[in-house]
N, C-alpha and C. Protein backbone atom coordinates (compact mmCIF):
# COMPACT_ATOMS: atom_id res chain seq x y z
N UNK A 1 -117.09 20.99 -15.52
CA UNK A 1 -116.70 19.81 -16.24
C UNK A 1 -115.38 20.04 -16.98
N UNK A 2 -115.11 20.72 -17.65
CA UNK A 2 -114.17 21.68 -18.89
C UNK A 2 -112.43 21.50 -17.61
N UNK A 3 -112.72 22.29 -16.15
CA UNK A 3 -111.69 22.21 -15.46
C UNK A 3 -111.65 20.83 -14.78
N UNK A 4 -112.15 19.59 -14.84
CA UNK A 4 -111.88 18.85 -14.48
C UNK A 4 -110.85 17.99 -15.15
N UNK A 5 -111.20 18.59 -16.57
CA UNK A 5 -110.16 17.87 -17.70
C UNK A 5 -109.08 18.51 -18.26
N UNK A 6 -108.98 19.87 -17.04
CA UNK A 6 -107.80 20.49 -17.15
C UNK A 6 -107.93 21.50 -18.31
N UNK A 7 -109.38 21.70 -19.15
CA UNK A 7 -109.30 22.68 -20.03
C UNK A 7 -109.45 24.27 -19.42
N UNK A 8 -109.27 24.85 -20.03
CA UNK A 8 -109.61 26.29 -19.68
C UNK A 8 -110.51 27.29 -20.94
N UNK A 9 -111.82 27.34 -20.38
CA UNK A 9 -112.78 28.55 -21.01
C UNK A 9 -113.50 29.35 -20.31
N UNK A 10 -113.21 30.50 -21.56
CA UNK A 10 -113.89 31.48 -21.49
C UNK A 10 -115.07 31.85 -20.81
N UNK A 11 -115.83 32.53 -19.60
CA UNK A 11 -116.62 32.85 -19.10
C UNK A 11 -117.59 33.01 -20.55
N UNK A 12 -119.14 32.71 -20.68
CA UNK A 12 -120.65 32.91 -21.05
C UNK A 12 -120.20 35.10 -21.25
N UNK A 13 -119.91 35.21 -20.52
CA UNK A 13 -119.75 37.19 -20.44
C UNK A 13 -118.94 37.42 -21.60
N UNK A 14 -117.42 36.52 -21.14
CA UNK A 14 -116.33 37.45 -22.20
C UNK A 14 -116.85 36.76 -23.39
N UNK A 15 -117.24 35.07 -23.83
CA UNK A 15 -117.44 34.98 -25.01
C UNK A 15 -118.49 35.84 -25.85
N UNK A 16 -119.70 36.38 -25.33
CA UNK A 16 -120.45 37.52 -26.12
C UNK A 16 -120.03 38.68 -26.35
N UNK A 17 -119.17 39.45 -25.21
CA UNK A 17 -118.80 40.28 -25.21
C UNK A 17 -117.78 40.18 -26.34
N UNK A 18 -116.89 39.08 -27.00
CA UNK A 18 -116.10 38.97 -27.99
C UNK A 18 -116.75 39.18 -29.55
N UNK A 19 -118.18 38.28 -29.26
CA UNK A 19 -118.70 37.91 -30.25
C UNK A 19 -119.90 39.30 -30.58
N UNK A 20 -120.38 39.91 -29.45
CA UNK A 20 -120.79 41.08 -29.96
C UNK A 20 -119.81 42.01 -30.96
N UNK A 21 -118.33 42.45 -30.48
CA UNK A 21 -117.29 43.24 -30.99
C UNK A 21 -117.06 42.51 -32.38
N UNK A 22 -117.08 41.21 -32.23
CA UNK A 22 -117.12 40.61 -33.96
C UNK A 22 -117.88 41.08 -34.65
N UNK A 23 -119.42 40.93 -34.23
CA UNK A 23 -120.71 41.07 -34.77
C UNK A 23 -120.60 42.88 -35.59
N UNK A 24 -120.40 43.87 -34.34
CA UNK A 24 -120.05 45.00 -34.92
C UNK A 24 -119.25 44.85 -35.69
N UNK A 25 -118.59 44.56 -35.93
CA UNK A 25 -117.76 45.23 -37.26
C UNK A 25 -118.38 44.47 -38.55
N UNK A 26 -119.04 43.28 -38.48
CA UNK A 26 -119.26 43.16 -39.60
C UNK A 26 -120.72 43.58 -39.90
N UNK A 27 -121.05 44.70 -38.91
CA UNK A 27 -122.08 44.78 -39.26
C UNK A 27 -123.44 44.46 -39.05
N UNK A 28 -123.60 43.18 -38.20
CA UNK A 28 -124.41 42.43 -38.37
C UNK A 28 -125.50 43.02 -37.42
N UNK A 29 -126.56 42.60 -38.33
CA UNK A 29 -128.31 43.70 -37.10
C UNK A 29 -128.63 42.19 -36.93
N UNK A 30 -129.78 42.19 -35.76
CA UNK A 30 -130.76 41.08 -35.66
C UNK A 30 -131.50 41.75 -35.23
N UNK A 31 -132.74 40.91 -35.26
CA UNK A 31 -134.13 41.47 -34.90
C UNK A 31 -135.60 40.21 -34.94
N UNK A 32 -136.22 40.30 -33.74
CA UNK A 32 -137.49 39.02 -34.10
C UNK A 32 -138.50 39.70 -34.77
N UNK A 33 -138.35 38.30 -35.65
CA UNK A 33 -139.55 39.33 -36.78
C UNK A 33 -141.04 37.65 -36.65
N UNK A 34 -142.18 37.82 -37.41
CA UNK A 34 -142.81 37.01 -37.03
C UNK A 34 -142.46 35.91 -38.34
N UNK A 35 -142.42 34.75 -38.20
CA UNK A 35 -142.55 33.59 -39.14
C UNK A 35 -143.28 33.07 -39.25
N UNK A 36 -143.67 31.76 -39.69
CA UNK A 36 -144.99 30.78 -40.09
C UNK A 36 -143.75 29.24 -40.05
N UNK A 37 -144.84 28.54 -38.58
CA UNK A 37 -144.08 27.82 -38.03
C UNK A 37 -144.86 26.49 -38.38
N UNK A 38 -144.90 25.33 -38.61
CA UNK A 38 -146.13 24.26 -38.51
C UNK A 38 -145.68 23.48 -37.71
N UNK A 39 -146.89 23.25 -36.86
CA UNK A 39 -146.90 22.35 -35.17
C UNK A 39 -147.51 21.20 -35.99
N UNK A 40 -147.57 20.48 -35.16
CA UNK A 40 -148.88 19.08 -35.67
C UNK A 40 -150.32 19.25 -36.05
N UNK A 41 -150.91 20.07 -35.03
CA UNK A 41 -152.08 20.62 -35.71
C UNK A 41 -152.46 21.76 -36.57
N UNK A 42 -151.51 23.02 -36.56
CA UNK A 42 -151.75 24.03 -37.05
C UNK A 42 -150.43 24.64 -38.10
N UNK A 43 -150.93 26.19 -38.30
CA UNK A 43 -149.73 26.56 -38.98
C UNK A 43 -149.98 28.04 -37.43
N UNK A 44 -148.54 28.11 -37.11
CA UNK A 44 -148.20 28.98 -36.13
C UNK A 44 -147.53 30.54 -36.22
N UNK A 45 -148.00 31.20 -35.95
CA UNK A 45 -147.33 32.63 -36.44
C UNK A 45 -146.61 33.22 -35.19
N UNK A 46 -144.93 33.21 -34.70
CA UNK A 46 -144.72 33.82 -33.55
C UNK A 46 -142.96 34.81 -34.06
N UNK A 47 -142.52 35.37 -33.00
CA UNK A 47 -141.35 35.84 -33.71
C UNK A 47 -140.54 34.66 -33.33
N UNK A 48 -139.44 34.71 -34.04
CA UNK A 48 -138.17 34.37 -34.25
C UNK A 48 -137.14 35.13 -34.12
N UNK A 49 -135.70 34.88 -34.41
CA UNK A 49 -134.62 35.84 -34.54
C UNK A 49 -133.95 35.65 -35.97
N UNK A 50 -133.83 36.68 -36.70
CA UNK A 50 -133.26 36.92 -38.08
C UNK A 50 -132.17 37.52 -37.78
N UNK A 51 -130.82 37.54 -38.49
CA UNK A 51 -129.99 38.42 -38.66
C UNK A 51 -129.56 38.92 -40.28
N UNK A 52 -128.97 39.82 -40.06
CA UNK A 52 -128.53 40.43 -41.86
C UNK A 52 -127.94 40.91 -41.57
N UNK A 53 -126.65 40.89 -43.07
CA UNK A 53 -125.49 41.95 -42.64
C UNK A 53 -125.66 43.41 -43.73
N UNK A 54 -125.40 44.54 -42.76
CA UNK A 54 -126.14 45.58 -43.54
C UNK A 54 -124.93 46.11 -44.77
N UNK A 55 -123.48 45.30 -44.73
CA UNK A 55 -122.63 46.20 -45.72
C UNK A 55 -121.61 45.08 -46.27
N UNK A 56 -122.24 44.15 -47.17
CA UNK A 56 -121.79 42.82 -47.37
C UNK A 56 -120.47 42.59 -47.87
N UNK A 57 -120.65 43.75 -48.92
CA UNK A 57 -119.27 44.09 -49.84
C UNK A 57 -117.67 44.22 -48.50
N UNK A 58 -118.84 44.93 -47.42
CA UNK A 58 -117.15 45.20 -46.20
C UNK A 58 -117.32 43.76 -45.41
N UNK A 59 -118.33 43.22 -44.96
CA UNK A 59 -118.18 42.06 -44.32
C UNK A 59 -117.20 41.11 -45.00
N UNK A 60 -117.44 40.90 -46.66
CA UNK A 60 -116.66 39.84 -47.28
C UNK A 60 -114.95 40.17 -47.11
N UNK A 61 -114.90 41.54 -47.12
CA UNK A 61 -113.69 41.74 -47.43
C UNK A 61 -112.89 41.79 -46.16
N UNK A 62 -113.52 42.01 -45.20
CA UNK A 62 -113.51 41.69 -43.94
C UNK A 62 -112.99 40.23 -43.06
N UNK A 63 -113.73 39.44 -43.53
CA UNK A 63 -113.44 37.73 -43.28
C UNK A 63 -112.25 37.38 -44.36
N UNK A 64 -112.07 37.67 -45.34
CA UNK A 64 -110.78 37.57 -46.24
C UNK A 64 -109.75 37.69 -45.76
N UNK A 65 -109.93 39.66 -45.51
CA UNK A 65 -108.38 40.00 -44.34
C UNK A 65 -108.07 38.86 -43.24
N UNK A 66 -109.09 38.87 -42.50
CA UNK A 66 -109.15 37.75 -41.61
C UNK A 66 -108.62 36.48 -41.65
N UNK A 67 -109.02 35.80 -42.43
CA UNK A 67 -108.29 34.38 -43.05
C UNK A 67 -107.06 34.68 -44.01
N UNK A 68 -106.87 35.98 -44.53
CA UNK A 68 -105.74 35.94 -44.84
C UNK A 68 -104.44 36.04 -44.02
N UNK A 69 -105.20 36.56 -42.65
CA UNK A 69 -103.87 36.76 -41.79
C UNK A 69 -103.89 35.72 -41.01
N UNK A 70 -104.36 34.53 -41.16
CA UNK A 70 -104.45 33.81 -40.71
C UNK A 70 -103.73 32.36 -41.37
N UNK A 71 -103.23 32.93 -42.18
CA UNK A 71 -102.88 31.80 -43.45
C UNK A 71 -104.19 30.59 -43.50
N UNK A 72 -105.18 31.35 -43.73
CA UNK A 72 -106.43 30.09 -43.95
C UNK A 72 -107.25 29.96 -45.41
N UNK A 73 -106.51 30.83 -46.52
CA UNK A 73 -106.96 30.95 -47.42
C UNK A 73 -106.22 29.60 -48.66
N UNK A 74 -106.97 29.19 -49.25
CA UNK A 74 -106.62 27.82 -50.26
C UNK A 74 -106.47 28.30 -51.45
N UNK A 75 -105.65 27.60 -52.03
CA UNK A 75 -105.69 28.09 -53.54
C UNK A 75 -105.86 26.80 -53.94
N UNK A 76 -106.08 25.54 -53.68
CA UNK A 76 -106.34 24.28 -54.09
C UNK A 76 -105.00 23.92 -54.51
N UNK A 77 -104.24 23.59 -54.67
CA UNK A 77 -102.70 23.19 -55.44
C UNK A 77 -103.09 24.02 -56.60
N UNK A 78 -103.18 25.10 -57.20
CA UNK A 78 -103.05 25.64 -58.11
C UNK A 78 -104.74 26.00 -59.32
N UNK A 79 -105.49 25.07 -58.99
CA UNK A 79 -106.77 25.49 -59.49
C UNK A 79 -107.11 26.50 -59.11
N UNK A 80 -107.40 27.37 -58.21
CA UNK A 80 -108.06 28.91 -58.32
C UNK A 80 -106.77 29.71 -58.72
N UNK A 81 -107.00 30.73 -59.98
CA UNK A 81 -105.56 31.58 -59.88
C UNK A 81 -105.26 32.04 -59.20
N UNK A 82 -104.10 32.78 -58.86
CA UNK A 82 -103.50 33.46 -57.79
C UNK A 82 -104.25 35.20 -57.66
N UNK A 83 -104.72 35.51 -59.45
CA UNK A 83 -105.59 36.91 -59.14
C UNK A 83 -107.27 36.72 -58.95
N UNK A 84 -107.75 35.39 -58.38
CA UNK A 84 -108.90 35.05 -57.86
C UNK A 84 -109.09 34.86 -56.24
N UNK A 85 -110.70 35.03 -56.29
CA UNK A 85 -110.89 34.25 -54.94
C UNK A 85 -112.50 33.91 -55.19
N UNK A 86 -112.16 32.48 -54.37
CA UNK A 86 -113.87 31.59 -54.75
C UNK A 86 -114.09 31.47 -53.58
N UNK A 87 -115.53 32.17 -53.28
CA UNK A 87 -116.33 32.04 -52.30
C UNK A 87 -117.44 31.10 -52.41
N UNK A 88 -117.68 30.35 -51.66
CA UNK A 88 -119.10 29.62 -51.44
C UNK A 88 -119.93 30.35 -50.40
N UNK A 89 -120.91 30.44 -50.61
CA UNK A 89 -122.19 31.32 -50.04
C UNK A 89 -123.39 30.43 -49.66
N UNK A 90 -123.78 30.38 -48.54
CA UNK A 90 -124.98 29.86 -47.93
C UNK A 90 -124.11 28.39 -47.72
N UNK A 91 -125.13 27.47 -47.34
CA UNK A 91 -124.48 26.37 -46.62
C UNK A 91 -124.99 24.94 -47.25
N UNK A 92 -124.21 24.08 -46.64
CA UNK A 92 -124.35 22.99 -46.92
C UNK A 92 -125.65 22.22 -46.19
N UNK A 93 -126.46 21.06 -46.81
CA UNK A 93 -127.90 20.66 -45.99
C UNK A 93 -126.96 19.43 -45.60
């Protein structure tokens, strides 16, 4: 579909293979662990997939470099100082 409209992507292979080499460096483990799921009739116990990053302090500083070389970092017109940086953590519902 993608080359019909003249786009060009990445093979399913190279994008993991990218996103694994991301994943390493920041660290990141996964693993299925079991949860508590509710179906319509019951409450369900099966695994899932969790991830965590095991060295947060280097991950953060990590995605910083990152967006800093990226010129993707904001200072708002002048509200955050220039010897700050404001992170938001976890996500939006």
């Amino acid at each position: 579909w993608f080359k019909s409209w003249n786009i060009d992507v990445a093979s399913e292979k190279k994008l993991r293979e990218t996103m694994k080499a991301d994943l390493e460096e920041l660290q990141v483990k996964a693993a299925a662990v079991p949860f508590s799921f509710s179906t319509k009739m019951k409450q369900e116990i099966k695994p899932a997939p969790l991830a965590y990053i095991t060295n947060l302090k280097s991950a953060i500083f990590c995605l910083l470099e990152e967006k800093a070389s990226h010129n993707q970092l904001s200072w708002h017109n002048g509200l955050i100082p220039p010897n700050e940086i404001w992170m938001k953590q976890g996500r939006d519902k």
